[in-house]
N, C-alpha and C. Protein backbone atom coordinates (compact mmCIF):
# COMPACT_ATOMS: atom_id res chain seq x y z
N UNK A 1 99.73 51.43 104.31
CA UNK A 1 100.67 52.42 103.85
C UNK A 1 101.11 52.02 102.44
N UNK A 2 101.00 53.05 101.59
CA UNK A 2 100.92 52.79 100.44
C UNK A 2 103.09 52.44 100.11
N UNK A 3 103.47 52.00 99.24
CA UNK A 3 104.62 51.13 99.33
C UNK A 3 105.53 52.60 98.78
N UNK A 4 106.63 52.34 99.33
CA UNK A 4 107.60 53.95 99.07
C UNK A 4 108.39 53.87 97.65
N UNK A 5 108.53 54.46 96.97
CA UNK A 5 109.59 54.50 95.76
C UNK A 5 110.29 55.77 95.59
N UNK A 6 111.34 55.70 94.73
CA UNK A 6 112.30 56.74 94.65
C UNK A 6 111.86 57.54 93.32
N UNK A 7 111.41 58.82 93.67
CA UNK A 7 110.78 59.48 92.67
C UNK A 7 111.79 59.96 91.47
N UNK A 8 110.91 59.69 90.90
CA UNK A 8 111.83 60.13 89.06
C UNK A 8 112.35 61.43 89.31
N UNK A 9 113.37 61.77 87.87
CA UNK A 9 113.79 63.03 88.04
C UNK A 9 112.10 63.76 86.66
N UNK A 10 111.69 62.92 86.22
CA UNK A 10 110.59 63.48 85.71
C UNK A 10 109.55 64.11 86.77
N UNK A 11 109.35 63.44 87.12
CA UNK A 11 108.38 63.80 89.06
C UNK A 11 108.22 64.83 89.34
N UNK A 12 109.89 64.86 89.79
CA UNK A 12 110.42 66.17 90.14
C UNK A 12 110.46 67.35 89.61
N UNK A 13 110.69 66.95 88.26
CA UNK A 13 110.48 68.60 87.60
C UNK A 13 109.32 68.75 87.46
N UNK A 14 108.40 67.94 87.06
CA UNK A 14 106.96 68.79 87.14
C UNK A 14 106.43 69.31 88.33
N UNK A 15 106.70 68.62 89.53
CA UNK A 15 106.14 69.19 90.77
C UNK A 15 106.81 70.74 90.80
N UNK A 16 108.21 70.59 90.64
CA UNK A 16 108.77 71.74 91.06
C UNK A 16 108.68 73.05 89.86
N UNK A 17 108.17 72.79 88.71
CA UNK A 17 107.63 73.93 88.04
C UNK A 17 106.66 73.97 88.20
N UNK A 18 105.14 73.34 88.13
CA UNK A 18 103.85 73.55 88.74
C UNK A 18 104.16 74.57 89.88
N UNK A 19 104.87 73.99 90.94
CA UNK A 19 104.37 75.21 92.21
C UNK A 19 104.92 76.52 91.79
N UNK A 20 106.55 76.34 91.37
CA UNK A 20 107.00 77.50 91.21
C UNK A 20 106.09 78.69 89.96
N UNK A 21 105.59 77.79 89.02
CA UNK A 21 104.85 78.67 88.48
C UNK A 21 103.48 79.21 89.10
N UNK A 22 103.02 78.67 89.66
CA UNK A 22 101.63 78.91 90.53
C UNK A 22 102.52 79.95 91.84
N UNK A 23 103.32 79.85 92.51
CA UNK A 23 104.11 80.68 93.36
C UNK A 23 104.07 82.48 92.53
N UNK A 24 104.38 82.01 91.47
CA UNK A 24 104.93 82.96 90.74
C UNK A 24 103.70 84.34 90.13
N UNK A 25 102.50 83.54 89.53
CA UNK A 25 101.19 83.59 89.30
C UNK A 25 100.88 84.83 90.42
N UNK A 26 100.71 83.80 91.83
CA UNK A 26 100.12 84.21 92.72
C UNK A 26 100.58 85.85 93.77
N UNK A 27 101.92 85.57 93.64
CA UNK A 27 102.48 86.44 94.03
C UNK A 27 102.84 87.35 93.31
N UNK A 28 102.67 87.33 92.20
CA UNK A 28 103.09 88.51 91.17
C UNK A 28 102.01 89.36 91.15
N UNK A 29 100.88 89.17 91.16
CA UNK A 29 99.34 89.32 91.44
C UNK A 29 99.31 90.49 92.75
N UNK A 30 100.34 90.17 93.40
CA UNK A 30 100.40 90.82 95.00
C UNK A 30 101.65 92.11 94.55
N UNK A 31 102.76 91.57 94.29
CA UNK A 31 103.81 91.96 94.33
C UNK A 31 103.53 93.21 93.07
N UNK A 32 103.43 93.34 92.30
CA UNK A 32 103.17 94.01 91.04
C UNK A 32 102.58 95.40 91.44
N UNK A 33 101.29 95.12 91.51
CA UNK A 33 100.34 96.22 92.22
C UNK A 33 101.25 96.98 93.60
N UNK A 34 101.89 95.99 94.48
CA UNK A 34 102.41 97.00 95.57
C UNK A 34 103.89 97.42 94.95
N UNK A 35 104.50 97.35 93.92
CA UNK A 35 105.84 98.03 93.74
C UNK A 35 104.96 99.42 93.34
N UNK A 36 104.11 99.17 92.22
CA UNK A 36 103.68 100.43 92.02
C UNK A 36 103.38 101.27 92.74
N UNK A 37 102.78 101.35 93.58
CA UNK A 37 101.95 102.02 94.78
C UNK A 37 102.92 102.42 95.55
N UNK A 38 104.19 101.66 96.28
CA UNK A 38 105.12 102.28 96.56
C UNK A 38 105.98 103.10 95.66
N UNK A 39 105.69 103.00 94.65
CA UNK A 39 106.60 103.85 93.29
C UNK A 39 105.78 105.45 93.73
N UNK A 40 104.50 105.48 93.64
CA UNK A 40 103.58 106.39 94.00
C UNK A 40 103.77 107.28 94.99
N UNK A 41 103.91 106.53 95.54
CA UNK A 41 103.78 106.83 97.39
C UNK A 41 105.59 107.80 97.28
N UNK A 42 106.27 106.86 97.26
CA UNK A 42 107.63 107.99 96.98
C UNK A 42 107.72 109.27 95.87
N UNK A 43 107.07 109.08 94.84
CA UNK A 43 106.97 110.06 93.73
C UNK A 43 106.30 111.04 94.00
N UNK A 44 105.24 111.24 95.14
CA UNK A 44 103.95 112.07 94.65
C UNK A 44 104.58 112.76 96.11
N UNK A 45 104.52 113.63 96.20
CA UNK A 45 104.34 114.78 97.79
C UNK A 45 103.72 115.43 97.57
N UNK A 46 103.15 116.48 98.76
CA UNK A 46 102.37 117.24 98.94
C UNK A 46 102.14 118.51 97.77
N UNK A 47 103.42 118.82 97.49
CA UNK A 47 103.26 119.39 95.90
C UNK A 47 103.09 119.26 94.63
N UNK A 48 102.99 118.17 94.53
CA UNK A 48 102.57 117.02 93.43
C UNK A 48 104.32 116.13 93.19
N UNK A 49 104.45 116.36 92.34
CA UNK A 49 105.57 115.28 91.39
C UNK A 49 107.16 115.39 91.88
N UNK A 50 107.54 114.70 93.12
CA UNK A 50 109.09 115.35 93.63
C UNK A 50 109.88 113.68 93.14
N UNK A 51 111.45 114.12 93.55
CA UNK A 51 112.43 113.10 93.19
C UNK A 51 113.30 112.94 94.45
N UNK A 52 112.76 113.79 95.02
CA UNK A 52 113.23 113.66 97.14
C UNK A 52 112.25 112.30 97.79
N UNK A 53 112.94 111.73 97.52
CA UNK A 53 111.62 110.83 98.20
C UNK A 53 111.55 111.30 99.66
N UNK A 54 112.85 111.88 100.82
CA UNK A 54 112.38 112.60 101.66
C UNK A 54 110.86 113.68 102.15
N UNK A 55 110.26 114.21 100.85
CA UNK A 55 109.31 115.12 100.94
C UNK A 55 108.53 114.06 100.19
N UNK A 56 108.41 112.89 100.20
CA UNK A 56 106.83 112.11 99.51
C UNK A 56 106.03 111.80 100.49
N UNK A 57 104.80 111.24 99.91
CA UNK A 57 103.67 110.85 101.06
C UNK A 57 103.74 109.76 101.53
N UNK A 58 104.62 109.06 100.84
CA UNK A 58 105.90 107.63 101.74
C UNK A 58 106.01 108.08 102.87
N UNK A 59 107.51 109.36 102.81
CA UNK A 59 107.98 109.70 104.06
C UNK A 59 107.60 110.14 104.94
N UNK A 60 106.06 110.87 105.02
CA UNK A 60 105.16 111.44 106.00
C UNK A 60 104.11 110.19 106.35
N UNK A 61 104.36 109.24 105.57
CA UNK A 61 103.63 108.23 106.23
C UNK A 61 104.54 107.41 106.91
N UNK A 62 105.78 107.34 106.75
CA UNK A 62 106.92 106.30 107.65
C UNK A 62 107.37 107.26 108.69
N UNK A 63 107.25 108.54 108.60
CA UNK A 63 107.14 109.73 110.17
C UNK A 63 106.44 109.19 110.78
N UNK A 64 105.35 108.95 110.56
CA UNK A 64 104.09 108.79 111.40
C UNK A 64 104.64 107.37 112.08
N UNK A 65 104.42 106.28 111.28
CA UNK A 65 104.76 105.11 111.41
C UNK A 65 105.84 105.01 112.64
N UNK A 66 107.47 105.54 112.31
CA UNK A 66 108.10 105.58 113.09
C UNK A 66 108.08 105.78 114.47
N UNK A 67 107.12 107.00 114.76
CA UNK A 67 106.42 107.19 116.25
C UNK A 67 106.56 106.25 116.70
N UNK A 68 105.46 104.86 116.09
CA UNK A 68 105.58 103.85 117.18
C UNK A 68 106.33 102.80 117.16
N UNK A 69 107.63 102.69 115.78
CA UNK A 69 108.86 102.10 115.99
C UNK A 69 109.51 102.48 116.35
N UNK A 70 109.77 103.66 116.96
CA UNK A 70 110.85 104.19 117.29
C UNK A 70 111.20 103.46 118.52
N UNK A 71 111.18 103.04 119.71
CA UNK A 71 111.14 102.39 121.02
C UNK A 71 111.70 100.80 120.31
N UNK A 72 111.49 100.46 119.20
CA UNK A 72 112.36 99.06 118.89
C UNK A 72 113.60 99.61 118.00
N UNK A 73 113.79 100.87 117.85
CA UNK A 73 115.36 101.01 117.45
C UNK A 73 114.76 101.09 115.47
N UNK A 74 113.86 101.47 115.06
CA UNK A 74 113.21 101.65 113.76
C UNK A 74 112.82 103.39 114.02
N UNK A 75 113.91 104.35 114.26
CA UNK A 75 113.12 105.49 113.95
C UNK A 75 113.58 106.16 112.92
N UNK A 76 114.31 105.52 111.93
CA UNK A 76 113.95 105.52 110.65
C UNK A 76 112.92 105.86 109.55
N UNK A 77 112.28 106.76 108.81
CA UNK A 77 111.22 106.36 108.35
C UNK A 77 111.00 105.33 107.24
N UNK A 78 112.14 104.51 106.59
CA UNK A 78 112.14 104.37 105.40
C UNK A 78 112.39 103.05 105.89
N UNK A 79 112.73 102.70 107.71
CA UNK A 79 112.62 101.31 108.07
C UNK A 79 111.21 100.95 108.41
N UNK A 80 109.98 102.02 108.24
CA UNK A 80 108.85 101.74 108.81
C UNK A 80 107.83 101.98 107.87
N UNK A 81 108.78 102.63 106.50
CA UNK A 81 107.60 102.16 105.35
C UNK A 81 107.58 100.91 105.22
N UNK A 82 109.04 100.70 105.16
CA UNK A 82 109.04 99.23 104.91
C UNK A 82 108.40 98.11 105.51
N UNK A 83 108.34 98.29 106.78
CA UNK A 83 107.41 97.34 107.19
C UNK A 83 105.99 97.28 107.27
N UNK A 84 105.45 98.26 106.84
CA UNK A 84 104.27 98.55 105.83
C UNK A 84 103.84 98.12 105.04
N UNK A 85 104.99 98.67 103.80
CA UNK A 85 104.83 97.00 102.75
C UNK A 85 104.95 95.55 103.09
N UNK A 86 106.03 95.15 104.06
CA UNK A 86 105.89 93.98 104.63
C UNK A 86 104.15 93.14 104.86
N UNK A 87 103.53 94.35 105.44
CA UNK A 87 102.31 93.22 105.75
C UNK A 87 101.69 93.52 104.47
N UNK A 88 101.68 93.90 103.26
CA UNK A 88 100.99 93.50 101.98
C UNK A 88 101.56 92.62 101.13
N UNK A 89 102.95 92.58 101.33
CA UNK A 89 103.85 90.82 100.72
C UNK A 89 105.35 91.17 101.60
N UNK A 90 105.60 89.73 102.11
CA UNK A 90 106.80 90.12 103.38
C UNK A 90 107.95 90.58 102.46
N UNK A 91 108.08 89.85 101.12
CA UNK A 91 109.19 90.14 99.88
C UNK A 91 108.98 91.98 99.58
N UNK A 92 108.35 92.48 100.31
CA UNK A 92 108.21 93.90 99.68
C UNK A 92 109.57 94.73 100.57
N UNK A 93 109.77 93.63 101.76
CA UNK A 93 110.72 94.76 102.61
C UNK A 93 111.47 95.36 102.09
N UNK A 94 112.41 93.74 101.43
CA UNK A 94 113.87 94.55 101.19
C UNK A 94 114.00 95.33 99.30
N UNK A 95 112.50 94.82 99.08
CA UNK A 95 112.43 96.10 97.60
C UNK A 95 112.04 97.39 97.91
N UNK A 96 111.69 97.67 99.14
CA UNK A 96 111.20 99.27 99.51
C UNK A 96 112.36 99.31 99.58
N UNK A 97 113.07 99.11 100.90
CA UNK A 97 114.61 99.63 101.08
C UNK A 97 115.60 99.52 99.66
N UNK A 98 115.46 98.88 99.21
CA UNK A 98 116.50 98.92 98.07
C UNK A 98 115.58 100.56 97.20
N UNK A 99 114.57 100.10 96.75
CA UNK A 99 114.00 101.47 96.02
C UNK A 99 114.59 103.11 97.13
N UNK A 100 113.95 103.03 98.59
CA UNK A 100 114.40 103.30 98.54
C UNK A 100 115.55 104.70 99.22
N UNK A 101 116.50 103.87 98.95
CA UNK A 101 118.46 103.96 99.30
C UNK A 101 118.78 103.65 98.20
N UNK A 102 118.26 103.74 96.75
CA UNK A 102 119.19 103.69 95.83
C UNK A 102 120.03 102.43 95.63
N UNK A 103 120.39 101.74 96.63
CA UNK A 103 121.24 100.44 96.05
C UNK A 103 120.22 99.21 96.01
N UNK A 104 121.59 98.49 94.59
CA UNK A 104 121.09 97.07 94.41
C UNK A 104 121.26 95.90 95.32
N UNK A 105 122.30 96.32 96.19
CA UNK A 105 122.46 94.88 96.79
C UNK A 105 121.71 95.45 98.23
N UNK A 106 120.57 94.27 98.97
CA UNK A 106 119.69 94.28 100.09
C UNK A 106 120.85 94.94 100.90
N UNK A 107 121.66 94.05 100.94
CA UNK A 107 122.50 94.29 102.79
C UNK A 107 123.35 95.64 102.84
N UNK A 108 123.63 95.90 101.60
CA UNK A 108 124.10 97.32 101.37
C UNK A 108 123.21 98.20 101.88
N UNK A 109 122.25 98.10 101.50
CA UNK A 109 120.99 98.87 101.59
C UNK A 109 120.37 99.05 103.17
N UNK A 110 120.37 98.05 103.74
CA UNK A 110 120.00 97.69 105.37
C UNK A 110 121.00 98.28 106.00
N UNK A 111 122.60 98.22 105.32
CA UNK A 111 123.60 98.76 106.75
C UNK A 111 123.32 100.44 106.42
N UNK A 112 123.12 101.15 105.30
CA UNK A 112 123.20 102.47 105.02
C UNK A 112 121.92 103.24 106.00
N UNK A 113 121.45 102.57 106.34
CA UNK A 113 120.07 103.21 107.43
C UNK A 113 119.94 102.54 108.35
N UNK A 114 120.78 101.33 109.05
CA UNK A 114 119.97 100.70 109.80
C UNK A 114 121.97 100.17 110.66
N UNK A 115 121.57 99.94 112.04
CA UNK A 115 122.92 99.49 112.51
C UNK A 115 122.59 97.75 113.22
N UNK A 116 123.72 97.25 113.48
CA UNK A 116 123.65 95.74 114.08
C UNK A 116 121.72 95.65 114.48
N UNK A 117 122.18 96.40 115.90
CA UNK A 117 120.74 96.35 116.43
C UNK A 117 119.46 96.70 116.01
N UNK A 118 119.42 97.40 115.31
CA UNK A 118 118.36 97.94 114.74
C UNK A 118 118.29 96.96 113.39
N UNK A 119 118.95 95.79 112.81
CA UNK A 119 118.64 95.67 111.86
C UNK A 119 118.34 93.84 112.56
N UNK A 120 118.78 93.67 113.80
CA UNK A 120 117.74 92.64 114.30
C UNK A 120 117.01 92.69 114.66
N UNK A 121 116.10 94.07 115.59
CA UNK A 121 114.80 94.47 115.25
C UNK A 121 114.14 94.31 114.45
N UNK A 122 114.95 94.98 113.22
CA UNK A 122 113.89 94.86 111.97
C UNK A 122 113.79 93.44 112.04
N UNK A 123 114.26 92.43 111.54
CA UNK A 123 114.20 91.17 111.07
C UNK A 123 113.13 90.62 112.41
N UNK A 124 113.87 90.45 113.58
CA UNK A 124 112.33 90.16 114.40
C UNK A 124 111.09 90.41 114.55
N UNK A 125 111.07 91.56 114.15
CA UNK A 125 109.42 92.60 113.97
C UNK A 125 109.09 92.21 112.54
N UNK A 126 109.74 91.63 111.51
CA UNK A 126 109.14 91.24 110.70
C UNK A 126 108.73 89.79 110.28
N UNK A 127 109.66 88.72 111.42
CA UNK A 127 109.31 87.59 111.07
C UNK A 127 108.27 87.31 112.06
N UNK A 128 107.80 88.22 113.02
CA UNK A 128 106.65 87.82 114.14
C UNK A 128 105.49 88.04 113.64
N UNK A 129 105.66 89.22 113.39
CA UNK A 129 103.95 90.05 112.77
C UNK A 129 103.48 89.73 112.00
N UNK A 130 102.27 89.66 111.52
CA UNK A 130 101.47 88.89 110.68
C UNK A 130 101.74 88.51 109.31
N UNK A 131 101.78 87.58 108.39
CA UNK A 131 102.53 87.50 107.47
C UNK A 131 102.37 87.85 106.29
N UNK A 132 100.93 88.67 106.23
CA UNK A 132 100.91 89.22 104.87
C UNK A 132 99.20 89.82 105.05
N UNK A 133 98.80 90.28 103.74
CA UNK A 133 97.29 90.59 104.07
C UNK A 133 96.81 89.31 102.87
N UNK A 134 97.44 88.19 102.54
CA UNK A 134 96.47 87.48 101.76
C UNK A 134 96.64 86.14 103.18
N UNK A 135 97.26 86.67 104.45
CA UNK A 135 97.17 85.38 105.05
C UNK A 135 95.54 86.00 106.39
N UNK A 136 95.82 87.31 106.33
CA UNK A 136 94.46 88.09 107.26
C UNK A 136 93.42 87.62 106.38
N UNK A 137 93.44 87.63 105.03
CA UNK A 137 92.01 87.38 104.30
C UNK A 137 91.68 85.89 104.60
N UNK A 138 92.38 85.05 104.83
CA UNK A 138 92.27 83.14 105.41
C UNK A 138 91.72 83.45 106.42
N UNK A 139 92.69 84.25 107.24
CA UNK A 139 92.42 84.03 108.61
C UNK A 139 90.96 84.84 108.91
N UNK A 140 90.24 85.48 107.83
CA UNK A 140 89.07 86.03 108.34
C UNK A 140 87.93 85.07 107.42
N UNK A 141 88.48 84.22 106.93
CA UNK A 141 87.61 83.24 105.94
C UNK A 141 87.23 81.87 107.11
N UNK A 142 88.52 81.76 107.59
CA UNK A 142 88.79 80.49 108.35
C UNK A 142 87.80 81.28 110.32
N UNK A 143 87.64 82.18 110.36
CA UNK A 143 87.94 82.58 111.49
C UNK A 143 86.20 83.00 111.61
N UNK A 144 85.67 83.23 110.55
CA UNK A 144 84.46 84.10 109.89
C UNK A 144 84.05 85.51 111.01
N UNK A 145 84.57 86.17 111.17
CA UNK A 145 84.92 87.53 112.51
C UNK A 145 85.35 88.35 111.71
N UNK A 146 85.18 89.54 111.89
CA UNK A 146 86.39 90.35 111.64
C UNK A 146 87.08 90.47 113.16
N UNK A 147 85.88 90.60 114.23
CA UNK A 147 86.54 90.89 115.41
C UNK A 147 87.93 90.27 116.00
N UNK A 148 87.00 88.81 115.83
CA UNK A 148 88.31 87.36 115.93
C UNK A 148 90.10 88.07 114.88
N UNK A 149 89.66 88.31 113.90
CA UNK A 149 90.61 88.31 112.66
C UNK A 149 91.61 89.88 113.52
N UNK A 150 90.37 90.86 114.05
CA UNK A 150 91.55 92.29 114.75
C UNK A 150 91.99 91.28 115.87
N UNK A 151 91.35 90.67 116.52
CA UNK A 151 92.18 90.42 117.56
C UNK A 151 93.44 89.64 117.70
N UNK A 152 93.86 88.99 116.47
CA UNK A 152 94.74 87.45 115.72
C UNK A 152 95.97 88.62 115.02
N UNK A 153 95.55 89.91 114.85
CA UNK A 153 96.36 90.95 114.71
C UNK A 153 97.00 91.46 115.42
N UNK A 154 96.02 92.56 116.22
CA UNK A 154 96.47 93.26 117.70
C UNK A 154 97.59 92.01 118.10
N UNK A 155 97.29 90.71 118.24
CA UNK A 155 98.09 90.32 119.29
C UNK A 155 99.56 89.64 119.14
N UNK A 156 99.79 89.44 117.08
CA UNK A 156 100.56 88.72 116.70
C UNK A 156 101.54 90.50 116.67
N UNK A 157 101.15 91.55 116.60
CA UNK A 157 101.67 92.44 117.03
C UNK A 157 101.83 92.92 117.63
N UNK A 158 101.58 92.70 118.90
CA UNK A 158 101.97 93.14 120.12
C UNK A 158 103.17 92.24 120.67
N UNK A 159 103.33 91.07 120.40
CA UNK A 159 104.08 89.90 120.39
C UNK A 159 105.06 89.80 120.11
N UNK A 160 105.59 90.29 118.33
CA UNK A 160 106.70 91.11 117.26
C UNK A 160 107.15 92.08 117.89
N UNK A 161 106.27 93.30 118.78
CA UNK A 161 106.78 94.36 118.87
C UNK A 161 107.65 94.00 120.56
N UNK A 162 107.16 93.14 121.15
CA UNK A 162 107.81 93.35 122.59
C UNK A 162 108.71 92.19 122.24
N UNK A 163 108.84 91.58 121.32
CA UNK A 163 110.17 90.36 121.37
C UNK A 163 111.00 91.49 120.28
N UNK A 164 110.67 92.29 119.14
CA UNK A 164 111.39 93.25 118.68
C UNK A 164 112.61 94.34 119.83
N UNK A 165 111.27 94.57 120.36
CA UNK A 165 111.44 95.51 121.66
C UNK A 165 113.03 95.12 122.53
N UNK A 166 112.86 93.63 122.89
CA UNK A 166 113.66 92.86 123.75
C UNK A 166 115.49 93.00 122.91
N UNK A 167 114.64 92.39 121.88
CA UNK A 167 115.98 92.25 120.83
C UNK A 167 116.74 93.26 120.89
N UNK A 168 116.49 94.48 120.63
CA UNK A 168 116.57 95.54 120.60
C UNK A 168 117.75 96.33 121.41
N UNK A 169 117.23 95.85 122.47
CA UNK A 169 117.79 96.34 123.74
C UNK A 169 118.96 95.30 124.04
N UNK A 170 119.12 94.33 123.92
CA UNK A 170 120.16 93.44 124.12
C UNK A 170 121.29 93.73 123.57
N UNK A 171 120.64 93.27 121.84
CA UNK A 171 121.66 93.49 121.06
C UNK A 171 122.69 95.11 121.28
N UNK A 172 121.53 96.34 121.56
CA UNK A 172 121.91 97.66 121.58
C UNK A 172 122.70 97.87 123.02
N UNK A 173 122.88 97.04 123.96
CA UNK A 173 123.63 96.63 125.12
C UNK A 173 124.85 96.00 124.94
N UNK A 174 124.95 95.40 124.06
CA UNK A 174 125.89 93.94 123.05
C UNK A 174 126.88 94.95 122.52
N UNK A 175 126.43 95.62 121.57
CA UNK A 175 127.04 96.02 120.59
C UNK A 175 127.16 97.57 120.37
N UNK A 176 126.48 98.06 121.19
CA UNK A 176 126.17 99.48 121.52
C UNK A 176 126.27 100.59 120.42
């Protein structure tokens, strides 16, 4: 075992700007491309160019979505875009919801659509389910399947949704 010492404060800052800049790199790479696309997705509706984000192809895609959140207390649509963006970077949640509900501060933003229970749903259904699509691209590198890779899906979501599910119901028993 190599002998222990007390690391410099030089050490330290380079380690901790290296990652944070490589953090930063990497995820901006992710993050960038999906604000836009959700910028899109709210802007554009079926008639072309609206400022309702109610009538965008967001909100007919978080209708849809909702269908099958609705049973964890997400029949919201704008709680089920969000978790949409979630599996393309988990940091996308609370920038959909903030985009959008109009406010800057997250928790503002979470109580204006979302109540006790429903907003520990959300948080459980999002810390279970898979954690992103640059961790599906590992897991289909590491896994070499796609089959393996749907099935490491299907099941980390089925998992989120019935411990979501659970939450759900407790808390909405709890706190009613």
């Amino acid at each position: 075992i190599p002998p222990y010492h007390v690391p410099s404060l030089r050490v330290i800052w380079w380690y901790t700007r290296v990652n944070t800049m490589h953090f930063l790199r990497k995820a901006g790479v992710i993050i960038f491309p999906m604000v836009i696309i959700f910028w899109f997705l709210l802007h554009i509706g079926p008639a072309g160019y609206t400022t309702d984000y109610s009538s965008s192809i967001g909100a007919i895609i978080g209708r849809y979505i909702s269908l099958i959140t609705s049973p964890i207390g997400l029949s919201d649509w704008k709680a089920s875009l969000a978790l949409l963006s979630g599996f393309l970077a988990k940091e996308g949640v609370l920038g959909t919801i903030n985009t959008i509900t109009g406010y800057e501060d997250p928790v503002a933003a979470i109580r204006s659509i979302l109540g006790p229970a429903e907003i520990v749903s959300l948080s459980v259904m999002m810390n279970f389910y898979l954690p992103c699509m640059a961790t599906a691209a590992v897991l289909l590198k590491e896994l070499r399947s796609a089959k393996y890779l749907l099935l490491v899906i299907v099941y980390e979501l089925l998992v989120a949704y019935l411990l979501a599910f659970f939450s759900y119901q407790i808390f909405a028993l709890l706190f009613g």
